[in-house]
Protein backbone atom coordinates (compact mmCIF):
# COMPACT_ATOMS: atom_id res chain seq x y z
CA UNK A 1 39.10 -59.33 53.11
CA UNK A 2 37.10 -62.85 52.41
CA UNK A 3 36.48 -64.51 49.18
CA UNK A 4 32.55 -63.95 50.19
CA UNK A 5 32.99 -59.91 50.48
CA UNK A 6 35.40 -59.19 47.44
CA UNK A 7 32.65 -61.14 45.31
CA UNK A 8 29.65 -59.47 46.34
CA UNK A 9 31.74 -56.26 46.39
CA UNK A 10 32.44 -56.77 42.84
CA UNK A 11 28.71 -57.75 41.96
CA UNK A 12 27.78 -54.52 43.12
CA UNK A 13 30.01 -52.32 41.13
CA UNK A 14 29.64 -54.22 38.61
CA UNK A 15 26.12 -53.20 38.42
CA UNK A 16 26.45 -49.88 39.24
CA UNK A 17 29.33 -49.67 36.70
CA UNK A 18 26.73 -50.46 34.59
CA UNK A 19 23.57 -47.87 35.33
CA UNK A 20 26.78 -45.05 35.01
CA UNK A 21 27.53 -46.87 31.78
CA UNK A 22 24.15 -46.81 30.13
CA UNK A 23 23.74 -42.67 32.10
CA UNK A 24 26.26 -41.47 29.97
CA UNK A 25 24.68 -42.94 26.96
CA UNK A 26 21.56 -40.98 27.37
CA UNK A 27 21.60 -37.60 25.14
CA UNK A 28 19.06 -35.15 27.44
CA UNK A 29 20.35 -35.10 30.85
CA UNK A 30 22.98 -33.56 32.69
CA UNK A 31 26.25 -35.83 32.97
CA UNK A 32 28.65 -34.39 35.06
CA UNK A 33 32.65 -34.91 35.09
CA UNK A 34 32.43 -34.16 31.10
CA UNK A 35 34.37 -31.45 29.42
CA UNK A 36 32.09 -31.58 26.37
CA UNK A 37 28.57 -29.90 26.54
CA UNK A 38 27.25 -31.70 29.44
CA UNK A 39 23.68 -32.68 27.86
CA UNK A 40 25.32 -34.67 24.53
CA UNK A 41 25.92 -38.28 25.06
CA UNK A 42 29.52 -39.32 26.18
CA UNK A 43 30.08 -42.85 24.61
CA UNK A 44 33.89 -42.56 26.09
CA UNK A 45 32.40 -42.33 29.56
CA UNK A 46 30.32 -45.59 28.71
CA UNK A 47 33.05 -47.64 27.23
CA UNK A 48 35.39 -47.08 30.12
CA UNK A 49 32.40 -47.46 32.85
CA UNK A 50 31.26 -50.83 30.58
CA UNK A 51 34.81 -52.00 30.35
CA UNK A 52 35.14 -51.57 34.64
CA UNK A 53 32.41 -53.05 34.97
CA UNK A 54 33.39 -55.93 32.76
CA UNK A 55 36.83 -55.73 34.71
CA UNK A 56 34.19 -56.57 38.01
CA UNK A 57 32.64 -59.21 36.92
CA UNK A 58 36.24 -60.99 36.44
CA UNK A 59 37.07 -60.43 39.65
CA UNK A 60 33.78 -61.67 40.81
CA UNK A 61 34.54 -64.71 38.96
CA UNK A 62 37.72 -65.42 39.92
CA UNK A 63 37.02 -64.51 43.62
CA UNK A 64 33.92 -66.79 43.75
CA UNK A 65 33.33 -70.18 46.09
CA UNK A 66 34.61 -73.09 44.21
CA UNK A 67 32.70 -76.58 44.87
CA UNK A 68 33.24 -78.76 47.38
CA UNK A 69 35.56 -81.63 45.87
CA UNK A 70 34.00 -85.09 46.40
């Protein structure tokens, strides 16, 4: 695997890391994969989804293109 495709692979789960992040922080709807009532809002859910998505963004980081030395 490239430096190009592990970056934009992390981008994107990164970002959906993210919309699952903010999902379980939203009292009202249905989140599934919870053992609690399924309708309450699951801030353990969002921290670990936040903190993997925090997790890809490092990776992105670290995996990026560096500039061309002069």
């Amino acid at each position: 695997m490239n430096k190009r495709t592990l970056f934009y692979g992390a981008i994107v789960a990164a970002v959906l890391a993210l919309a699952v992040a903010v999902y379980y922080l939203i009292p009202g709807i249905y989140h599934p994969l919870t053992s609690t009532p399924p309708l309450a809002s699951h801030p353990t859910h969002a921290v670990a989804f936040f903190l993997l998505a925090v997790i890809c963004i490092l990776v992105a980081l670290v995996s990026r293109r560096s500039a061309p030395s002069r």
